[in-house]
N, C-alpha and C. Protein backbone atom coordinates (compact mmCIF):
# COMPACT_ATOMS: atom_id res chain seq x y z
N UNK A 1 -3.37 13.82 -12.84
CA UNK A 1 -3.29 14.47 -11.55
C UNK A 1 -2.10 15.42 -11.56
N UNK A 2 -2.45 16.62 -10.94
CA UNK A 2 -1.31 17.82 -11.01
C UNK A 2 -0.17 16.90 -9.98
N UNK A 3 1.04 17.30 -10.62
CA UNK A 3 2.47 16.68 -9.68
C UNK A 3 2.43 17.21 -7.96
N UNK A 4 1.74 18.15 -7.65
CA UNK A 4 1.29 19.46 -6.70
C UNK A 4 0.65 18.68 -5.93
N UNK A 5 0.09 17.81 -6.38
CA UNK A 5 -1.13 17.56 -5.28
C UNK A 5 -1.39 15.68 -5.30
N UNK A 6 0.16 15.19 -5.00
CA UNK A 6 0.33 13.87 -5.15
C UNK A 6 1.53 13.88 -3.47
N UNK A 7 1.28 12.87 -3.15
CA UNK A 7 2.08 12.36 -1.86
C UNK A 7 3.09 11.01 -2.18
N UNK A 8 3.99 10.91 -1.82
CA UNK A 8 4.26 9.31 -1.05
C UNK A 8 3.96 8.77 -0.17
N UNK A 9 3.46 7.43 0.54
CA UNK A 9 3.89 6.93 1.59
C UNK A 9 3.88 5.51 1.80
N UNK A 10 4.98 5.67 2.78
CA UNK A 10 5.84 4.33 2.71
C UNK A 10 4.91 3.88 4.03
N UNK A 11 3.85 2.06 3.53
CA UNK A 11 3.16 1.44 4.76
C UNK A 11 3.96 0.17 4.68
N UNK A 12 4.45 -0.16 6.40
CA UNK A 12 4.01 -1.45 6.92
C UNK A 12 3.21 -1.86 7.57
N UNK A 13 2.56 -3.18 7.42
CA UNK A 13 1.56 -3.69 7.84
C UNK A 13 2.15 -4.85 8.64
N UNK A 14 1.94 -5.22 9.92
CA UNK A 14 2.53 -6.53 10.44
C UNK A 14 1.42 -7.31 10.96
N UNK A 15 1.10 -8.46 11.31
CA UNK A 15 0.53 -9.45 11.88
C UNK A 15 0.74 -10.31 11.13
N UNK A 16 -0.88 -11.62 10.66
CA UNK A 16 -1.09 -12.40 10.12
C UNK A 16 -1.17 -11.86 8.76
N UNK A 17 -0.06 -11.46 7.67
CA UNK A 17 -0.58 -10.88 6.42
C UNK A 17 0.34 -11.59 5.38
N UNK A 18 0.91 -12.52 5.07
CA UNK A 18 1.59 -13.42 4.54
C UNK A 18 1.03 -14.75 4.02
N UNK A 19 0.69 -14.86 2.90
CA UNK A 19 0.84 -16.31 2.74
C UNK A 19 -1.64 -16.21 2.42
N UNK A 20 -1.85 -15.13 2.36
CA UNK A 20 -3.08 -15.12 2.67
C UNK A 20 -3.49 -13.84 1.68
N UNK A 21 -3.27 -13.71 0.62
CA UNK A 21 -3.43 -13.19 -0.24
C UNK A 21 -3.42 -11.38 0.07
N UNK A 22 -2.78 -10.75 0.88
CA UNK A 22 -2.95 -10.01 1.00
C UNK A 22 -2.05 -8.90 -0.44
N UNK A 23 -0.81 -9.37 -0.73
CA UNK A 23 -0.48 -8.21 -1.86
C UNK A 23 -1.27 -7.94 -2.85
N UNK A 24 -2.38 -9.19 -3.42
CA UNK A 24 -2.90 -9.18 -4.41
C UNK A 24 -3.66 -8.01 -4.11
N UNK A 25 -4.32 -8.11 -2.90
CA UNK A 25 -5.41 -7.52 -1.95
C UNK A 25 -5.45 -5.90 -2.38
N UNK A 26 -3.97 -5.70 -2.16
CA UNK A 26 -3.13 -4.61 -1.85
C UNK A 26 -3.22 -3.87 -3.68
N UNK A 27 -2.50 -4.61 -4.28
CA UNK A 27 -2.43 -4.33 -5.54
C UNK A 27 -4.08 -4.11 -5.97
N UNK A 28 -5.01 -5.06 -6.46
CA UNK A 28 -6.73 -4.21 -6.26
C UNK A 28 -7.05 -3.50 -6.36
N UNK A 29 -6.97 -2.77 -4.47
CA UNK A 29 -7.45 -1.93 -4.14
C UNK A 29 -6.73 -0.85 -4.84
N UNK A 30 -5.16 -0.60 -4.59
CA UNK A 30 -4.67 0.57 -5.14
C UNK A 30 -4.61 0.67 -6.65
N UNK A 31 -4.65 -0.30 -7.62
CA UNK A 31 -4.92 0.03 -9.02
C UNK A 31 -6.34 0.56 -9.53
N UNK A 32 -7.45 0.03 -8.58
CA UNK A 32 -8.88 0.60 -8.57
C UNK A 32 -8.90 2.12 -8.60
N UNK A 33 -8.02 2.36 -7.67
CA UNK A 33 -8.31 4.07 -7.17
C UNK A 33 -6.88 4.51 -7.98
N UNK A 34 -6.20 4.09 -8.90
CA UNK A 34 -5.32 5.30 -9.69
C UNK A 34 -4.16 5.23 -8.93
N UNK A 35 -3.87 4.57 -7.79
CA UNK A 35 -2.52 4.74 -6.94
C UNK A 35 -1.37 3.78 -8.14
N UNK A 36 -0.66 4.86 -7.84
CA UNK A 36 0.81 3.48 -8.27
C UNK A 36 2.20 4.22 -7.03
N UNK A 37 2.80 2.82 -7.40
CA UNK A 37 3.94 1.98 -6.19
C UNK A 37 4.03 0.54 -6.13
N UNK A 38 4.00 -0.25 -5.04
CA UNK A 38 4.09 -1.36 -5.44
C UNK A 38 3.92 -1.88 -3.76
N UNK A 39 3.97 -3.26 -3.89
CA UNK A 39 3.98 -3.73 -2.66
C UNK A 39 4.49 -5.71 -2.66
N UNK A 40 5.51 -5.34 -1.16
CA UNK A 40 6.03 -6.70 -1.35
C UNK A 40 6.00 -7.30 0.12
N UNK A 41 6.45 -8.44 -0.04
CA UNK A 41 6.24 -9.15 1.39
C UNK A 41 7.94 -8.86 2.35
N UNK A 42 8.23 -8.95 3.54
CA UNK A 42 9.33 -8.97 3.96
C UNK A 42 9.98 -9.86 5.03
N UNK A 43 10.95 -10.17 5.03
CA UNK A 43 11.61 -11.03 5.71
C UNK A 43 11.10 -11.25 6.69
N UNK A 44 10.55 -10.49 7.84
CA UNK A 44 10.37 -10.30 8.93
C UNK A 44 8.74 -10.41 9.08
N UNK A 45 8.23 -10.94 8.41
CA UNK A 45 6.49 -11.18 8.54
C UNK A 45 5.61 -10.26 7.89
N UNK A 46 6.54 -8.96 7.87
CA UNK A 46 5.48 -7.81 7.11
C UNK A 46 5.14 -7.44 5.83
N UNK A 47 4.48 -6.84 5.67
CA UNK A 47 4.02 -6.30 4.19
C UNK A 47 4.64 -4.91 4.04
N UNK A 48 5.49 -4.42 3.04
CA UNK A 48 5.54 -3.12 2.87
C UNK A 48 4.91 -2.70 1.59
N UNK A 49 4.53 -1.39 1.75
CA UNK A 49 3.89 -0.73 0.49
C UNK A 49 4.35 0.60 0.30
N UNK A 50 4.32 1.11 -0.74
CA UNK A 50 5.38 2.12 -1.35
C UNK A 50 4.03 2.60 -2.31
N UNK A 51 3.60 3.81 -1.86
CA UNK A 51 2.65 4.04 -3.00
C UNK A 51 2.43 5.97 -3.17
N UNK A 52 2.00 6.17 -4.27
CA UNK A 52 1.91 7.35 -4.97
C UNK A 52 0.70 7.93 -5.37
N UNK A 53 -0.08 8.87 -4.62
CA UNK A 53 -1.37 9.32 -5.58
C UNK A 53 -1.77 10.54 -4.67
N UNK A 54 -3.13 10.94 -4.14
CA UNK A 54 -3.63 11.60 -3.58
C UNK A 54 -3.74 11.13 -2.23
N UNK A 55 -3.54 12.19 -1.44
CA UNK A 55 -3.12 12.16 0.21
C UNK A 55 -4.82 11.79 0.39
N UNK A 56 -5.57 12.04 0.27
CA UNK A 56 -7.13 11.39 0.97
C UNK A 56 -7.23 9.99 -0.02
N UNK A 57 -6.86 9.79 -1.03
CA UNK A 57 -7.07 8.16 -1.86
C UNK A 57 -6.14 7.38 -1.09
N UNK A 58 -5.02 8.03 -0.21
CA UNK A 58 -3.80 6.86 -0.21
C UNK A 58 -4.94 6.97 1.45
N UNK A 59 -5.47 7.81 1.69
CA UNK A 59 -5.57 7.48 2.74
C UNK A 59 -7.15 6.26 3.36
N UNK A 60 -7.51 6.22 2.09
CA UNK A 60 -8.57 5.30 1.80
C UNK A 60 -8.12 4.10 1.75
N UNK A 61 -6.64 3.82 1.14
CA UNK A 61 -6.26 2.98 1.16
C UNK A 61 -5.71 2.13 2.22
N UNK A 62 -5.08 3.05 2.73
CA UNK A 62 -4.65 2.48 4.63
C UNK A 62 -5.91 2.15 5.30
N UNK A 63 -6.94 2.39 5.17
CA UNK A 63 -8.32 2.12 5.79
C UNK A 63 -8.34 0.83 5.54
N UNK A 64 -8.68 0.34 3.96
CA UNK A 64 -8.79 -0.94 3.48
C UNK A 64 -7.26 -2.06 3.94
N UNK A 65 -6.23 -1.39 3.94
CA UNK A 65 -5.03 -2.22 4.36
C UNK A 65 -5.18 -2.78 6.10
N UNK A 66 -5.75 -1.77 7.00
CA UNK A 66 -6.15 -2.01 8.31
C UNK A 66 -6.59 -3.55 8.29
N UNK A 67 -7.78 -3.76 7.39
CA UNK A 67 -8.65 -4.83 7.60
C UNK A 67 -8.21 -6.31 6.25
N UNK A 68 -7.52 -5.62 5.36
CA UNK A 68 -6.80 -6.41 4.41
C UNK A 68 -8.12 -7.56 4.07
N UNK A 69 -7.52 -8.75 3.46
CA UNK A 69 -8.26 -9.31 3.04
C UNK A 69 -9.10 -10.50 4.16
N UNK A 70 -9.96 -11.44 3.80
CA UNK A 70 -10.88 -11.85 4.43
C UNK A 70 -9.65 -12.83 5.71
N UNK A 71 -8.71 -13.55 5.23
CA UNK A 71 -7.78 -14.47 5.81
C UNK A 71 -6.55 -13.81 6.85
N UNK A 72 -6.44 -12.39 6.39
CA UNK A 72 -5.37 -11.52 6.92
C UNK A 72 -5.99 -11.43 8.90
N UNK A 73 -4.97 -11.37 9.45
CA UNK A 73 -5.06 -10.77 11.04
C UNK A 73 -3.84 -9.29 11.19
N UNK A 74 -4.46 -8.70 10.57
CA UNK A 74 -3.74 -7.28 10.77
C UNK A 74 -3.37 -6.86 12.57
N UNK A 75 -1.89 -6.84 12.72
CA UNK A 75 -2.17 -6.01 14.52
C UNK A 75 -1.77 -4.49 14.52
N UNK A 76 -0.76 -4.20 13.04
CA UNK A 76 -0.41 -2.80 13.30
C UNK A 76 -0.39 -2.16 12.07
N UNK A 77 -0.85 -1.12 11.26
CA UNK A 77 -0.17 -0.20 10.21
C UNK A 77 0.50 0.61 10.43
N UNK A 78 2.28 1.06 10.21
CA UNK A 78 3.06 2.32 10.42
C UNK A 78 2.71 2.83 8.89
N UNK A 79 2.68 4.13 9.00
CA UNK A 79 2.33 5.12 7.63
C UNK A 79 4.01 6.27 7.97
N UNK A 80 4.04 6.59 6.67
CA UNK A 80 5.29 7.38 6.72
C UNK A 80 5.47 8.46 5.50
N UNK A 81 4.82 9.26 5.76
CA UNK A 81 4.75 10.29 4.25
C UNK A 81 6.09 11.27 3.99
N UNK A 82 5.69 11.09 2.48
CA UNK A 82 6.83 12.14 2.13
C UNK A 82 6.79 12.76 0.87
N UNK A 83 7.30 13.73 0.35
CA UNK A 83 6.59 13.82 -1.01
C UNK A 83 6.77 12.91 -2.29
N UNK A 84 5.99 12.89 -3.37
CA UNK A 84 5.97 12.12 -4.25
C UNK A 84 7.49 12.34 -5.03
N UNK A 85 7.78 11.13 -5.67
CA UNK A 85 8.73 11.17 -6.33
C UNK A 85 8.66 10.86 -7.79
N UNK A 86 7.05 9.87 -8.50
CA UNK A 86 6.49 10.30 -9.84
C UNK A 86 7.35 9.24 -10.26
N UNK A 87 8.15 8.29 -9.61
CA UNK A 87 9.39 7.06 -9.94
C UNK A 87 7.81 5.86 -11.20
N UNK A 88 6.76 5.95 -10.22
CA UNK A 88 5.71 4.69 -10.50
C UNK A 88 5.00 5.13 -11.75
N UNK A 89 4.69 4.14 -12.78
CA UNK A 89 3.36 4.18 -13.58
C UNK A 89 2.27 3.55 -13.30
N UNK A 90 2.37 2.89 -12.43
CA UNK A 90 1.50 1.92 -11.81
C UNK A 90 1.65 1.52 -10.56
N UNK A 91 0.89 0.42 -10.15
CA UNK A 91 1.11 -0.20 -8.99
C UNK A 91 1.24 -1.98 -9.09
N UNK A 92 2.23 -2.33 -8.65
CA UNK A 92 2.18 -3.56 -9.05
C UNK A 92 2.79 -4.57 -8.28
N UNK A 93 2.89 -6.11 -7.28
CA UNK A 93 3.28 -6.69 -6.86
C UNK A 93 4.87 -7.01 -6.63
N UNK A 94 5.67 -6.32 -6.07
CA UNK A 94 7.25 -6.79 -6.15
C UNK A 94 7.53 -8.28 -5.66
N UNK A 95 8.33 -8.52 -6.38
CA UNK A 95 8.81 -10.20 -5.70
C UNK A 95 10.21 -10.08 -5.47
C-alpha cells in the first residue's frame, strides 16, 4: 500500500468488552484485512486500538468493533484519526 493513502486511528471502545474475548476479536478482524497496530485492554473498562491501513478498511473495522464479539455489550466507539506513522508491521494483542 502507497504510504499516501494509509491513515491512523486511535479507537476506544467502552461497555461490556473485557474479559469476553474481544482483543482476540479485534486482532482477527484487523489481521484479515491487512491492518496493523495493536490493541489492549485498559484500566478503566475499555478497549483501545491503535491501528494503521486504509481509511475505508479501518473503517470496516469500526463497524465490526461496534458489535465486537458474540459476549461483548458495546455502549460507545470514540474514533480519532490522524495520519499514519508506518511505526506497525502488523497487528497484534498488547498486554
Amino acid at each position: 500500500m502507497a504510504a499516501g493513502n494509509s491513515v491512523r486511528a486511535r479507537i476506544w471502545v467502552s461497555g461490556f468488552v473485557q474479559g469476553v474475548a474481544y482483543r482476540a476479536f479485534t486482532q482477527r478482524a484487523a489481521s484479515r484485512n491487512g491492518l496493523r497496530g495493536g490493541v489492549r485492554n485498559l484500566d478503566d473498562g475499555r478497549v483501545a486500538v491503535e491501528v494503521e491501513g486504509e481509511r475505508q478498511t479501518i473503517e470496516s473495522l469500526i463497524a465490526a468493533l461496534r458489535s465486537g464479539p458474540p459476549m461483548a455489550r458495546v455502549q460507545d466507539v470514540q474514533v480519532q484519526w490522524e495520519p499514519a506513522t508506518g511505526q506497525y508491521a502488523d497487528f497484534r494483542i498488547w498486554y
